[in-house]
N, C-alpha and C. Protein backbone atom coordinates (compact mmCIF):
# COMPACT_ATOMS: atom_id res chain seq x y z
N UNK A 1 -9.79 -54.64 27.02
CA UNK A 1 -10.29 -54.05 28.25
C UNK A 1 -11.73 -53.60 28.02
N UNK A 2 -12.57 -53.99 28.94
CA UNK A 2 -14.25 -53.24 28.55
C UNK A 2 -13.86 -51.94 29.09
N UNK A 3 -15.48 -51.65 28.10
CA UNK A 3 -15.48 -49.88 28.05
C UNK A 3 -16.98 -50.19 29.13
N UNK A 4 -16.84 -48.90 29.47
CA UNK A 4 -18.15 -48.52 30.18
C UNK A 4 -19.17 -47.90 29.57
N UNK A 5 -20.19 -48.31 29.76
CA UNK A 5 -21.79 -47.90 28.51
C UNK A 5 -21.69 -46.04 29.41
N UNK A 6 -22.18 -45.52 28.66
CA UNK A 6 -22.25 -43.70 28.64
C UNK A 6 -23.48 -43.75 29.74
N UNK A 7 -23.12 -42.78 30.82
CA UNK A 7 -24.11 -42.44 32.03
C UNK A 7 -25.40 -41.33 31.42
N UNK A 8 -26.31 -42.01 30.83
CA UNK A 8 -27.45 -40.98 30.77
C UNK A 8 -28.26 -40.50 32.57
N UNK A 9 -27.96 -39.03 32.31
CA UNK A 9 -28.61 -38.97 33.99
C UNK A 9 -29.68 -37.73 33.62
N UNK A 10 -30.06 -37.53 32.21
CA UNK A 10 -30.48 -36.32 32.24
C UNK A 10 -31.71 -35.96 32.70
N UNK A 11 -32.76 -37.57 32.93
CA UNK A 11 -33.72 -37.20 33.61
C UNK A 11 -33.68 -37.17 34.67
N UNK A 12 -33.34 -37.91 35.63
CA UNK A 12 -33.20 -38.32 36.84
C UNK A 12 -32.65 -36.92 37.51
N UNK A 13 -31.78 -36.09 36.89
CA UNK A 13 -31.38 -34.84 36.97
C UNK A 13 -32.24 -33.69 37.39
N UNK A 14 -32.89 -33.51 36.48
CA UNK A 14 -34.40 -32.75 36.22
C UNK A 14 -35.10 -33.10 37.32
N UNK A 15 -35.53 -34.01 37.42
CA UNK A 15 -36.28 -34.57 38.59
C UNK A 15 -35.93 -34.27 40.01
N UNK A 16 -34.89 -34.26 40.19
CA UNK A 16 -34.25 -33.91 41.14
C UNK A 16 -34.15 -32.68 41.49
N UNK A 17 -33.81 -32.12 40.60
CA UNK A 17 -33.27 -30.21 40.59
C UNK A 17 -35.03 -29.61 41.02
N UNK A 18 -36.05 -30.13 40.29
CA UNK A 18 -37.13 -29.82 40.18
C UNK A 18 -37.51 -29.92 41.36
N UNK A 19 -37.24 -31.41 42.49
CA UNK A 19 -37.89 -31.24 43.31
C UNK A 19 -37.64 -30.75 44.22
N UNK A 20 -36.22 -30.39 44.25
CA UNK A 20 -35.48 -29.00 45.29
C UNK A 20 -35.71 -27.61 44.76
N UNK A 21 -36.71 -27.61 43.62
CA UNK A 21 -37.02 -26.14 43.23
C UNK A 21 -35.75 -25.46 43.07
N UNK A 22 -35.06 -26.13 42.21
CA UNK A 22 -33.90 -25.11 41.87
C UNK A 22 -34.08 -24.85 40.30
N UNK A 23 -33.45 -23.67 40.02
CA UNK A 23 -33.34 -23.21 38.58
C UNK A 23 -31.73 -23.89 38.52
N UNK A 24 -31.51 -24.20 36.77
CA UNK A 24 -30.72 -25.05 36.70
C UNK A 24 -29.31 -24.24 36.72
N UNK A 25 -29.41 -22.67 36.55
CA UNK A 25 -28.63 -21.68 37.29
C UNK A 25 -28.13 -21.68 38.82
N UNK A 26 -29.26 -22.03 39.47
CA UNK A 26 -28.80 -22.49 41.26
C UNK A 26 -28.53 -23.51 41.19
N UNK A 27 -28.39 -24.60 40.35
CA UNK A 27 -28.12 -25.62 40.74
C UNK A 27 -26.85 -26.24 40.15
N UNK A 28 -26.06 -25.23 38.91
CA UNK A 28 -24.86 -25.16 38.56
C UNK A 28 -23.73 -24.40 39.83
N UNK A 29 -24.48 -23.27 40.24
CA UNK A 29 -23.65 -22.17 41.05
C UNK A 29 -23.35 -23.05 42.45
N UNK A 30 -24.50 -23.73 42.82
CA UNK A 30 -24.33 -24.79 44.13
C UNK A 30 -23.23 -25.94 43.72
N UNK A 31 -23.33 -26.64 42.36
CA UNK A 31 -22.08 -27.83 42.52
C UNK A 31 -20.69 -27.27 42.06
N UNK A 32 -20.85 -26.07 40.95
CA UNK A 32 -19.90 -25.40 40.10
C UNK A 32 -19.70 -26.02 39.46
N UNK A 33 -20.32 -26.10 38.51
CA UNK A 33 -20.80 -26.30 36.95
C UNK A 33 -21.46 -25.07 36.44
N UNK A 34 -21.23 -24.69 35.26
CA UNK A 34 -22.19 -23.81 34.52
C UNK A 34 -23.40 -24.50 34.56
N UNK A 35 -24.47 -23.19 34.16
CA UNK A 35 -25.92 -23.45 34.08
C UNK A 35 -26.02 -24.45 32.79
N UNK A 36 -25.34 -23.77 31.79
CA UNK A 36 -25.44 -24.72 30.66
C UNK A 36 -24.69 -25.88 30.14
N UNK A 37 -23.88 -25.81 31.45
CA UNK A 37 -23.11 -27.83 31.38
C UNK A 37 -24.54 -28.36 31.72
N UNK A 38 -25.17 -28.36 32.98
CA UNK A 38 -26.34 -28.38 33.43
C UNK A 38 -27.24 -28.96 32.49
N UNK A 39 -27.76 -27.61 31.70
CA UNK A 39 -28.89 -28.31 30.24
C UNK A 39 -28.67 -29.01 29.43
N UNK A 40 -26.96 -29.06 29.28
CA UNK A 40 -26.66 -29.73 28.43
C UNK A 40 -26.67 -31.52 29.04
N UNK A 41 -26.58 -32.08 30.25
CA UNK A 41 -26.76 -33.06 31.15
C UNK A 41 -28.31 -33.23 31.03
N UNK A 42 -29.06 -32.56 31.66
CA UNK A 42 -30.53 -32.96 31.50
C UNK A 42 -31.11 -33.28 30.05
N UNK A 43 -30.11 -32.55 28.80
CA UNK A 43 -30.94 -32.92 27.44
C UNK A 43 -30.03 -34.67 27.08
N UNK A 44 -29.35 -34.70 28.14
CA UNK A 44 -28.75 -36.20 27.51
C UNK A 44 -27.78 -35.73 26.10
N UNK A 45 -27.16 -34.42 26.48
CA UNK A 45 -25.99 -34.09 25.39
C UNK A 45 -25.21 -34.41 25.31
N UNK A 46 -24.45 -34.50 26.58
CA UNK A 46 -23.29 -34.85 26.92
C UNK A 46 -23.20 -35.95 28.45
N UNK A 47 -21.87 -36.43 28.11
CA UNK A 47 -21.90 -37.60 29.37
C UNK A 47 -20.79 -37.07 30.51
N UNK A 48 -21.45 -36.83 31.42
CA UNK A 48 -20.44 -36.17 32.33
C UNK A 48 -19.53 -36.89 32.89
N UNK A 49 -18.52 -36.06 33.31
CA UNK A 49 -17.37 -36.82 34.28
C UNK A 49 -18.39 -37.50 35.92
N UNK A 50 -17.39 -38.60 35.78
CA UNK A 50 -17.97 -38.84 37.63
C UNK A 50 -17.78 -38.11 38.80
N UNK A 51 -17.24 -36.66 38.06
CA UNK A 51 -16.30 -35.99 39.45
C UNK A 51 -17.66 -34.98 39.20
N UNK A 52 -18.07 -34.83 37.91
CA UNK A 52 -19.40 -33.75 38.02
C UNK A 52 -20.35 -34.40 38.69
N UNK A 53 -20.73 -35.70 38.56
CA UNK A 53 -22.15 -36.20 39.03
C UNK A 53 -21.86 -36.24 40.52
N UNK A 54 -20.43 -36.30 41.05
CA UNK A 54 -20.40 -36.33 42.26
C UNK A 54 -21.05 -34.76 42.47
N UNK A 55 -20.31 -33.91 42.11
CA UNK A 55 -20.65 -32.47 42.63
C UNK A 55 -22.28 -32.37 42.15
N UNK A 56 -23.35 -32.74 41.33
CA UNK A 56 -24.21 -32.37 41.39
C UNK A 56 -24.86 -33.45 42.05
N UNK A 57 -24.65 -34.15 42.80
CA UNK A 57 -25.36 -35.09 43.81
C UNK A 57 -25.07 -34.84 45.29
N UNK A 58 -24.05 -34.04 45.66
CA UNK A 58 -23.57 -33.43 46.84
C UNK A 58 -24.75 -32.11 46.92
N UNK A 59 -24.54 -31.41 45.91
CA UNK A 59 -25.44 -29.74 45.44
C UNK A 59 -27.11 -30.30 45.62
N UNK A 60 -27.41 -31.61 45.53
CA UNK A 60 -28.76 -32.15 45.68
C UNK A 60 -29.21 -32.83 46.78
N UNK A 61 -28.22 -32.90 47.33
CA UNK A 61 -27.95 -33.88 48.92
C UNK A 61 -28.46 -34.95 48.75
N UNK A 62 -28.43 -36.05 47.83
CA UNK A 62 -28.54 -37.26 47.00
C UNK A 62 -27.20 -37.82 47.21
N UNK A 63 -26.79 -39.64 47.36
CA UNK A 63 -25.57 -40.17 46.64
C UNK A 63 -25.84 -40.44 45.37
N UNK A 64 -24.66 -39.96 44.78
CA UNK A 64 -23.91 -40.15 43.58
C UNK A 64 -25.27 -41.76 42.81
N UNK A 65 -25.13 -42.49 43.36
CA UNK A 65 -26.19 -43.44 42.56
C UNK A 65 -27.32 -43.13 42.62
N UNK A 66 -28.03 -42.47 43.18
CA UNK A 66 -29.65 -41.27 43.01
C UNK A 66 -29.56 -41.27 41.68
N UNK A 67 -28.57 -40.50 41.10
CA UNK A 67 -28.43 -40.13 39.81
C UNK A 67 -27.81 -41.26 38.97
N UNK A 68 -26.92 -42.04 39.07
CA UNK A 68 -26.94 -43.00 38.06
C UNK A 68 -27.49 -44.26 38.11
N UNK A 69 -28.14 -44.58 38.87
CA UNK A 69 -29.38 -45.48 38.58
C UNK A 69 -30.42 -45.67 37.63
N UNK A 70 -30.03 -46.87 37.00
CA UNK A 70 -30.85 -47.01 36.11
C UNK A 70 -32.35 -47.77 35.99
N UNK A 71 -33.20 -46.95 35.93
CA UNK A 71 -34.62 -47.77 35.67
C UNK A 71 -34.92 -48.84 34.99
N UNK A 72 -35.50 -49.77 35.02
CA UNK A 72 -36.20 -50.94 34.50
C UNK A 72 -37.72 -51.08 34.10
């Protein structure tokens, strides 16, 4: 069975949060996530569930592929 390659979103994240001027504290408390699931996503620490990227793409008023889109 294939595996799925790991969702790096940690910039695209940043970028985002940044340009809604949120601290990454408002922007955990808006999807409900901790602040520091949060940093830990933007440093590319960890690979989140799809149920988080949903909630922090709802909290950004973005779809869900805003954030996992990958650049070329």
């Amino acid at each position: 069975m294939p595996t799925m390659d790991a969702v790096k979103i940690g910039e695209k994240l940043r970028q985002l949060r940044e340009r809604n001027l949120l601290t990454q504290a408002e922007l955990g408390a808006a999807a409900g996530v901790s602040r520091d699931q949060v940093s830990r996503i933007e440093r590319d620490e960890v690979d989140p569930r799809f149920s988080t990227i949903r909630k922090l793409a709802a909290a950004l008023g973005v779809d869900p592929r805003e954030l996992t889109k990958q650049e070329r």
